[in-house]
C-alpha atoms as a PDB file:
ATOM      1  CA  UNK A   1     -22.607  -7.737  14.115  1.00  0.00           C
ATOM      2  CA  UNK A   2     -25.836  -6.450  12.474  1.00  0.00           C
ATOM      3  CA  UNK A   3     -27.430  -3.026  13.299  1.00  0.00           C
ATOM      4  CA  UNK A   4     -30.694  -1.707  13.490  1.00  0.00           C
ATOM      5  CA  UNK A   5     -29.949   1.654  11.424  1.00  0.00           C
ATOM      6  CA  UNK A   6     -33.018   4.598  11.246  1.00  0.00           C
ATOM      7  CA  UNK A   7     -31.939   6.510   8.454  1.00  0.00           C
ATOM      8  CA  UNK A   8     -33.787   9.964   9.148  1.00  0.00           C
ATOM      9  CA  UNK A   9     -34.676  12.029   6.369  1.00  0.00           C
ATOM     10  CA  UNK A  10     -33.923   8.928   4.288  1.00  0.00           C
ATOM     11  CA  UNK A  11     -36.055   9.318   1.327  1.00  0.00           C
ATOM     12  CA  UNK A  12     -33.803  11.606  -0.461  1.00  0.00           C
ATOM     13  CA  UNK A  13     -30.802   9.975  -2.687  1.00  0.00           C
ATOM     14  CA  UNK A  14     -27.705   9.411  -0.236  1.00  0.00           C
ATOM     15  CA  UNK A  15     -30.579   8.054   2.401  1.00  0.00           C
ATOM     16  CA  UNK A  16     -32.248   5.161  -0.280  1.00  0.00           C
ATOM     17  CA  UNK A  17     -29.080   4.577  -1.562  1.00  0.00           C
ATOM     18  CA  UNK A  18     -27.293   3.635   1.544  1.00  0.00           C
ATOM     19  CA  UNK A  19     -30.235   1.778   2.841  1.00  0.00           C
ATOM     20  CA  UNK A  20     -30.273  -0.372  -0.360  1.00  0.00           C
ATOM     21  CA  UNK A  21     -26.237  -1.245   0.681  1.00  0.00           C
ATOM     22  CA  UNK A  22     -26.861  -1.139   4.438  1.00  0.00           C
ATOM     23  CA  UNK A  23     -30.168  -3.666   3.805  1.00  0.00           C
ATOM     24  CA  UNK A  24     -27.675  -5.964   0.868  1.00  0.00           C
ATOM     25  CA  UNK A  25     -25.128  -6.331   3.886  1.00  0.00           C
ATOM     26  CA  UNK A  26     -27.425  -8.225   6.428  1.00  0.00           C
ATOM     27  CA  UNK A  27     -28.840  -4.484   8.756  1.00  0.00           C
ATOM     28  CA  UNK A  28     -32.185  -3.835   9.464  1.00  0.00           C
ATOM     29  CA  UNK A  29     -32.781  -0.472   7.921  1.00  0.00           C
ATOM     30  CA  UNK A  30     -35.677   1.706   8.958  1.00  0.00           C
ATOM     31  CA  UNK A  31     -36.719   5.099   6.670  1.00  0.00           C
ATOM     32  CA  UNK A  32     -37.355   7.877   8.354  1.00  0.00           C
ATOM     33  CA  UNK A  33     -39.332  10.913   6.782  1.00  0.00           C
ATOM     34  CA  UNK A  34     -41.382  13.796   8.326  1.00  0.00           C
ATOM     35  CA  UNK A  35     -44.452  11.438   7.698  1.00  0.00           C
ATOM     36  CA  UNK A  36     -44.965   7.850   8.031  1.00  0.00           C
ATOM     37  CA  UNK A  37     -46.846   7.246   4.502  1.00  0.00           C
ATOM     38  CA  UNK A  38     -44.086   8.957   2.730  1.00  0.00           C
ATOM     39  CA  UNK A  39     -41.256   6.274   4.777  1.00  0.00           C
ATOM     40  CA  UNK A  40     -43.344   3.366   3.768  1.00  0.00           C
ATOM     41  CA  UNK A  41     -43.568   4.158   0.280  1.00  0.00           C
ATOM     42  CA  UNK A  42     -39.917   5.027   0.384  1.00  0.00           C
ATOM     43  CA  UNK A  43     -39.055   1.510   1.433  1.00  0.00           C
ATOM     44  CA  UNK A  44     -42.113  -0.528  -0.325  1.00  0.00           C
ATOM     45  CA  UNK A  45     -39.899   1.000  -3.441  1.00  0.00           C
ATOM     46  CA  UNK A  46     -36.347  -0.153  -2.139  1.00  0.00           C
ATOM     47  CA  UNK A  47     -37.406  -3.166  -1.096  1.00  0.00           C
ATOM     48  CA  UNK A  48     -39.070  -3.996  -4.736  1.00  0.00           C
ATOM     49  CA  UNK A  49     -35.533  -2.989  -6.261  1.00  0.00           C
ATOM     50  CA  UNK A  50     -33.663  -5.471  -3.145  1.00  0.00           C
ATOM     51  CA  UNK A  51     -35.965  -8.246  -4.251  1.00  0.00           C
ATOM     52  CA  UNK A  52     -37.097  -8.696  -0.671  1.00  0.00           C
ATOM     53  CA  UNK A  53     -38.598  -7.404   2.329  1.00  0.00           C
ATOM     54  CA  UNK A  54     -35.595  -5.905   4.242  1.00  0.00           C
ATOM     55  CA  UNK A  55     -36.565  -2.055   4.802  1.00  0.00           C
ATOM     56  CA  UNK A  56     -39.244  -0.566   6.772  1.00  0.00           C
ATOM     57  CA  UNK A  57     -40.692   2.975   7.059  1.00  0.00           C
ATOM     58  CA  UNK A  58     -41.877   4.713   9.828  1.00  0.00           C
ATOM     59  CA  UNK A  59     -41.945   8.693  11.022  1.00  0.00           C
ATOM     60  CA  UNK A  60     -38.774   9.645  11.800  1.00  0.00           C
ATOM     61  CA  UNK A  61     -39.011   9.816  15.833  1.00  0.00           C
ATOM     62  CA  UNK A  62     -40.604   6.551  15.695  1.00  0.00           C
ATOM     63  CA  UNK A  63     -37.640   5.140  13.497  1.00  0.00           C
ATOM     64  CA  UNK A  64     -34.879   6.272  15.559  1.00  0.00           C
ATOM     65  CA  UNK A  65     -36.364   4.813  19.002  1.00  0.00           C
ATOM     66  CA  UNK A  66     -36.999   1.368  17.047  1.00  0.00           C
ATOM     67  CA  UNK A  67     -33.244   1.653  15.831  1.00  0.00           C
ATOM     68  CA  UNK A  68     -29.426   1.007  17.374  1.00  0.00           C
ATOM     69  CA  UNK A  69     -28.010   4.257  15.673  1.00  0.00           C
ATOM     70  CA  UNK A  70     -28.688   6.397  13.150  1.00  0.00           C
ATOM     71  CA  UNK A  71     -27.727   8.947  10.257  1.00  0.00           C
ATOM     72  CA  UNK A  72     -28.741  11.889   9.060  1.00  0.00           C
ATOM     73  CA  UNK A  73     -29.266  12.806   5.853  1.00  0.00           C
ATOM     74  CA  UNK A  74     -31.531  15.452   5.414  1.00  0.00           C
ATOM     75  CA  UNK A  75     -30.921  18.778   2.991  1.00  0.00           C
ATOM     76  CA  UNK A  76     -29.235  21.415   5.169  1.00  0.00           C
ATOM     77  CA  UNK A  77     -31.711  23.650   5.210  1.00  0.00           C
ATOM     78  CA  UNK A  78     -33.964  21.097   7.846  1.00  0.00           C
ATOM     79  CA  UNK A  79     -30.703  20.331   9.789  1.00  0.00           C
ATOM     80  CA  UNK A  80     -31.870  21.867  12.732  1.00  0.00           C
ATOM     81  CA  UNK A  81     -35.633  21.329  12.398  1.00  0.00           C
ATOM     82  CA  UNK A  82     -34.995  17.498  11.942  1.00  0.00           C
ATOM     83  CA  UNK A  83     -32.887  17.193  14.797  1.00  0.00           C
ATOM     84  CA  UNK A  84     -34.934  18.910  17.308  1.00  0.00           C
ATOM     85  CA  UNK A  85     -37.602  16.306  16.023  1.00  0.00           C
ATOM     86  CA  UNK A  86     -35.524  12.825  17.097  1.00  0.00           C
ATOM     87  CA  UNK A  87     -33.768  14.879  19.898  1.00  0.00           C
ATOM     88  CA  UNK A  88     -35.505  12.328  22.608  1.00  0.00           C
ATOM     89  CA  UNK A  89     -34.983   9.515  20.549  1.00  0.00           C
ATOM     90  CA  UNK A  90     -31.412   9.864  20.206  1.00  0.00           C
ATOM     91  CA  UNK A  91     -30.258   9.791  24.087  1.00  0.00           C
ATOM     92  CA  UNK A  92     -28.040   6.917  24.266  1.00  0.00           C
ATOM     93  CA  UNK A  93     -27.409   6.092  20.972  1.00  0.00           C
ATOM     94  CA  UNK A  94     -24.674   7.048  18.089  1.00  0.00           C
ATOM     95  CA  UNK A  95     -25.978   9.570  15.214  1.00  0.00           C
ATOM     96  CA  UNK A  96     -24.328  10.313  12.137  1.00  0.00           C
ATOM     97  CA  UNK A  97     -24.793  13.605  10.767  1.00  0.00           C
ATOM     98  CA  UNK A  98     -23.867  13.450   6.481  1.00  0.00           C
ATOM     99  CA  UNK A  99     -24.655  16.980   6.221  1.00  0.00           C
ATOM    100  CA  UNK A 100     -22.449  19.277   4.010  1.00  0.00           C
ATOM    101  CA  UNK A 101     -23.674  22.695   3.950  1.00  0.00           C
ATOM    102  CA  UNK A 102     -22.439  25.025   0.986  1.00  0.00           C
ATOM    103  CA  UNK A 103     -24.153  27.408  -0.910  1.00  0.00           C
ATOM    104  CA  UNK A 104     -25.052  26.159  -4.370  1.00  0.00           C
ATOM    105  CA  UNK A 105     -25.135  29.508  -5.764  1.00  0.00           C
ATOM    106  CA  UNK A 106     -21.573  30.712  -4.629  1.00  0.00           C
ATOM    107  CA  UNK A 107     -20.253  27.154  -4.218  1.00  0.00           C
ATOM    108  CA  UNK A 108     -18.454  28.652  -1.616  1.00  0.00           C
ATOM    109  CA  UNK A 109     -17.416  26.505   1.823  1.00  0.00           C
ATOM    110  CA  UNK A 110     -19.324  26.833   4.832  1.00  0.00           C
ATOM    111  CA  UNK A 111     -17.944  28.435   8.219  1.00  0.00           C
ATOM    112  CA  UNK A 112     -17.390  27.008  11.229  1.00  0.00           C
ATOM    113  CA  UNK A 113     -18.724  25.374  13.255  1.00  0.00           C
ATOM    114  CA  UNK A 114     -19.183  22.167  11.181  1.00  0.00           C
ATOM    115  CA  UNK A 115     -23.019  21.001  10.916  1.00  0.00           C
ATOM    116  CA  UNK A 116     -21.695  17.911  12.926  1.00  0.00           C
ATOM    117  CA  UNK A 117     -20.596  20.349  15.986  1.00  0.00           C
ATOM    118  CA  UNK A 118     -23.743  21.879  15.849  1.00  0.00           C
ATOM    119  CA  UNK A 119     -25.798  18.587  16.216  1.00  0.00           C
ATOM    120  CA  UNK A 120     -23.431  17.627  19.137  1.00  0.00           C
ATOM    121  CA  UNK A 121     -24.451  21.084  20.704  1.00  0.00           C
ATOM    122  CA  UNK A 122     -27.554  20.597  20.050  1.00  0.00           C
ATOM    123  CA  UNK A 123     -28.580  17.217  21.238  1.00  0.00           C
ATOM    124  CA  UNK A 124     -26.232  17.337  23.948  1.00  0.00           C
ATOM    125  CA  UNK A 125     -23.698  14.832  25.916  1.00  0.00           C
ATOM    126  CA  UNK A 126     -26.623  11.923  25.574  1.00  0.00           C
ATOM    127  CA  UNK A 127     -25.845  11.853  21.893  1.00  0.00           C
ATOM    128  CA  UNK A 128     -22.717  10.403  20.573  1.00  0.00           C
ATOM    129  CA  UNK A 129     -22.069  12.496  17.425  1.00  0.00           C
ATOM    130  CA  UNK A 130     -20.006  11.631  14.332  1.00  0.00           C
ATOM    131  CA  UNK A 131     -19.723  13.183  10.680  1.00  0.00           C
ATOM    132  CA  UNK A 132     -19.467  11.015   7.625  1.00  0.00           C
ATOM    133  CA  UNK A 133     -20.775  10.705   4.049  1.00  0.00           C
ATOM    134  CA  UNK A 134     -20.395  14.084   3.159  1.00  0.00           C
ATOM    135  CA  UNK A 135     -18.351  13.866  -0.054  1.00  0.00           C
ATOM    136  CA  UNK A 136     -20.032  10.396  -1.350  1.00  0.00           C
ATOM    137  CA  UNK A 137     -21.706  10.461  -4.737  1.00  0.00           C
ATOM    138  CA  UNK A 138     -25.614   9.435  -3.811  1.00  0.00           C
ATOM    139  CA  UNK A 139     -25.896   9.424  -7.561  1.00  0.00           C
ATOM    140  CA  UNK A 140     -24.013   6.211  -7.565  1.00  0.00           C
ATOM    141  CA  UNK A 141     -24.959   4.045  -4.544  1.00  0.00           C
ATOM    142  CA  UNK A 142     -28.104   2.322  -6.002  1.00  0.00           C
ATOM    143  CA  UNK A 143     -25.947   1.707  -8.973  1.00  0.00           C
ATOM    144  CA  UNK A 144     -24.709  -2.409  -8.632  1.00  0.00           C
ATOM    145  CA  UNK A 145     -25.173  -2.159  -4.915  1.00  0.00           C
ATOM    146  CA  UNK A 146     -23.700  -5.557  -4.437  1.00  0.00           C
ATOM    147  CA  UNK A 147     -19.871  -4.001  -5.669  1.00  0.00           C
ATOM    148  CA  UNK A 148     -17.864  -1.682  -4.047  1.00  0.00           C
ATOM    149  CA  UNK A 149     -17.972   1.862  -4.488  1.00  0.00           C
ATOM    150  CA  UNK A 150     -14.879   3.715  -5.834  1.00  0.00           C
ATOM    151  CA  UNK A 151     -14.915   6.096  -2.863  1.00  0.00           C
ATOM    152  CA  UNK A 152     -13.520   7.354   0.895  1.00  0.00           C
ATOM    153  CA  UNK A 153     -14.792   8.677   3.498  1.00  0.00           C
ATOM    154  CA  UNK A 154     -13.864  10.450   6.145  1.00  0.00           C
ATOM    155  CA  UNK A 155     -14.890  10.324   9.843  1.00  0.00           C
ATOM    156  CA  UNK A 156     -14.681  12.423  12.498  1.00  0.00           C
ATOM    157  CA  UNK A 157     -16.052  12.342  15.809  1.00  0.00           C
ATOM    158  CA  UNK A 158     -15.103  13.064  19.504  1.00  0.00           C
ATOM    159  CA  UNK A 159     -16.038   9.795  20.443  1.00  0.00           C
ATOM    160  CA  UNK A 160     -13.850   7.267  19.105  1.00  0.00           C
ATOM    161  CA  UNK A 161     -16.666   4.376  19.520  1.00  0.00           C
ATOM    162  CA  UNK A 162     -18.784   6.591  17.510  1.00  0.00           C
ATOM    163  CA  UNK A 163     -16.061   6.761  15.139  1.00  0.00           C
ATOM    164  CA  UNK A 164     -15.921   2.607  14.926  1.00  0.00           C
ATOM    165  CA  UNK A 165     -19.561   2.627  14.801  1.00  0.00           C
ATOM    166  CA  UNK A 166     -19.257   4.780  11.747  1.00  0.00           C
ATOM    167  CA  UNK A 167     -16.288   3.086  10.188  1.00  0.00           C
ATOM    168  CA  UNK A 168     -18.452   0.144  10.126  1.00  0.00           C
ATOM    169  CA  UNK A 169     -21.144   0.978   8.663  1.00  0.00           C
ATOM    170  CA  UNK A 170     -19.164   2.885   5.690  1.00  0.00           C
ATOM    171  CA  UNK A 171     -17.459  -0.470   5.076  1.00  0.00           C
ATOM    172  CA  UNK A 172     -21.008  -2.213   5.579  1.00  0.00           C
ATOM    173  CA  UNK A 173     -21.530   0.177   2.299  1.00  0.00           C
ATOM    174  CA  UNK A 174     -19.197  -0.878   0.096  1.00  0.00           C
ATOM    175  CA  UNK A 175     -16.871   2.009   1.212  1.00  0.00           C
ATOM    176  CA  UNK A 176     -13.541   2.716   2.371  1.00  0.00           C
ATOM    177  CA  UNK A 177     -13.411   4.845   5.627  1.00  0.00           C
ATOM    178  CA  UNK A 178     -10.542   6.670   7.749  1.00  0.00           C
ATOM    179  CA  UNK A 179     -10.574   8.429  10.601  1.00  0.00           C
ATOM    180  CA  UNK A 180      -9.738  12.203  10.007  1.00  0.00           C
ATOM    181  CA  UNK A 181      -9.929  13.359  13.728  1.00  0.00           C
ATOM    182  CA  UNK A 182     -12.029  15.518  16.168  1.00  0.00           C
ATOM    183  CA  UNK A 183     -15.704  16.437  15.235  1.00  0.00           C
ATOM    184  CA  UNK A 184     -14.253  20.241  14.495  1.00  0.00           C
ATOM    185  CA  UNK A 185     -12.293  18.378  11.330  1.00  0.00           C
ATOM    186  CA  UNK A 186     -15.531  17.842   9.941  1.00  0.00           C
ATOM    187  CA  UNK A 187     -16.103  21.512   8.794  1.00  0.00           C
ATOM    188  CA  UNK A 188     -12.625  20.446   6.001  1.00  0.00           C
ATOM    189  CA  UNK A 189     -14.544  17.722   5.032  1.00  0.00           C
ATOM    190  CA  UNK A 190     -17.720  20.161   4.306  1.00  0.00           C
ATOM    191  CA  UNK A 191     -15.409  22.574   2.772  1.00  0.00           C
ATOM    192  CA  UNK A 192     -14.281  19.485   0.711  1.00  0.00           C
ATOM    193  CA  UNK A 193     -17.617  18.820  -0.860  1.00  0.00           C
ATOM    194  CA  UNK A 194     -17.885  22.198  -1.717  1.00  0.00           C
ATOM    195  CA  UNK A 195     -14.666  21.207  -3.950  1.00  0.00           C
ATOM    196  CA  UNK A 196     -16.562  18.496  -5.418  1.00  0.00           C
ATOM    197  CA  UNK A 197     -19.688  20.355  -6.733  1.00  0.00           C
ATOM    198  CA  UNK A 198     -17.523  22.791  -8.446  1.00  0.00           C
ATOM    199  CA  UNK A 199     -15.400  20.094  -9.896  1.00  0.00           C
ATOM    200  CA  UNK A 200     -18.726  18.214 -11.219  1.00  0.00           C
ATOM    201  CA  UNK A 201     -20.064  21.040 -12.419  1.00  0.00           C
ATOM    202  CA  UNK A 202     -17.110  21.841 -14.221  1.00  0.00           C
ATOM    203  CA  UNK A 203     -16.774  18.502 -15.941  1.00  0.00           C
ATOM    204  CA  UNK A 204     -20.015  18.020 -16.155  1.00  0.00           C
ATOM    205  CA  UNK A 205     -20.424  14.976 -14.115  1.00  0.00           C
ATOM    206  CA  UNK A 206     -22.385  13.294 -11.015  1.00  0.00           C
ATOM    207  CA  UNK A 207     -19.871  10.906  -9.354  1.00  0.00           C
ATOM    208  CA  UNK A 208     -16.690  12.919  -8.275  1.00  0.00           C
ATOM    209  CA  UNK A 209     -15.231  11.788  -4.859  1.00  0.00           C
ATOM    210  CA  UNK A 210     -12.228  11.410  -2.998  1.00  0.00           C
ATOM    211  CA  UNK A 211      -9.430   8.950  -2.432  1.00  0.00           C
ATOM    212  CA  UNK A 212      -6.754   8.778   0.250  1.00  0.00           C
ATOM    213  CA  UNK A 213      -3.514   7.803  -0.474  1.00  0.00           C
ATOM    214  CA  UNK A 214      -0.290   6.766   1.315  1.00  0.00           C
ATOM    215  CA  UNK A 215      -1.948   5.642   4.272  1.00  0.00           C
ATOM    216  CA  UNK A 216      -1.476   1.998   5.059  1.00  0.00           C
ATOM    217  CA  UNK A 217      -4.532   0.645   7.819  1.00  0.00           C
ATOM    218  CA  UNK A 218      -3.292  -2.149  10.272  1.00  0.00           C
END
């Protein structure tokens, strides 16, 4: 079944690059930004690179009311800011939070709660909160958007129809998803991303991820 998906804060990499997959699998994407020139540009530019007109922009408020669900993928710093912004909007619906806060001097893992948690807190039993896309590569979604990416993710959520909801979409991506338990998990997932910038730093590289093995899905 096809989604209407506002991506807020989805002119940065990981937001354009999942559009360009979510918009290639047959969703209606909307990109959300603090303004509604910058969201229109955003998607006059993805939908150039699609080859057709499958992505609109709008402010992100207006995006989320227009929308089924929605993600988040703002830098950490405006987690709170943006949410407090789309707070209204959201009642009812299913967001997903991709934040992964670490510091990128220390590389060091964040505490707890997860940035996930604190959305739920936040925005309250009206919003169905689950965490996902925190350890995907946004360097290499807009590459051959049509294939599958050579990446997992994990979900975690509360709510396990949030959790489908997610699931879904990650496999609407090109991705392979698994559940990885309560929304509290998700602060193991930011602590894995941490992992991940150290690693590509390290070995000098953009596109390290994880894999799960030894678990077969039904």
């Amino acid at each position: 079944m096809t989604k209407t998906i506002a991506i807020i804060g989805g002119t940065g990499a990981l937001g354009t690059g999942l559009a360009l997959r979510w918009a290639h699998a047959g969703h209606t994407v909307i990109v959300g930004s603090r303004t509604a020139e910058k969201a229109e540009a955003a998607a006059a530019e993805l939908n150039a690179e699609l080859g057709r007109e499958a992505i609109t922009g709008m402010e992100n408020a207006a995006a989320v009311a227009a929308a089924d669900l929605a993600i988040l993928t703002v830098e950490q710093a405006a987690h709170e800011a943006a949410l407090l912004s789309v707070k209204d909007a959201l009642q009812g619906k299913v967001l997903l939070d991709a934040t992964a806060r670490l510091s990128f001097h220390e590389l060091t893992p964040p505490v707890a709660p997860a940035a996930a948690r604190r959305a739920q807190e936040l925005l309250g039993a009206g919003v169905r909160v689950a965490a996902a896309f925190q350890t995907v590569p946004a360097a290499g979604l807009r590459k051959n958007i049509t294939e599958p990416m050579d990446s997992d993710v994990l979900v975690c959520a509360d709510d396990m129809d949030a959790a489908e909801a997610a699931l879904a979409l990650v496999h609407a991506a090109g991705l392979n998803g698994y559940y990885a338990g309560k929304l509290d998990n998700a602060i193991t997932v930011e602590g894995l991303t941490s992992l991940l910038v150290s690693m590509n730093k390290h070995y000098k590289s953009r596109h390290g991820t994880i894999r799960v093995a030894g678990i077969r899905k039904e």
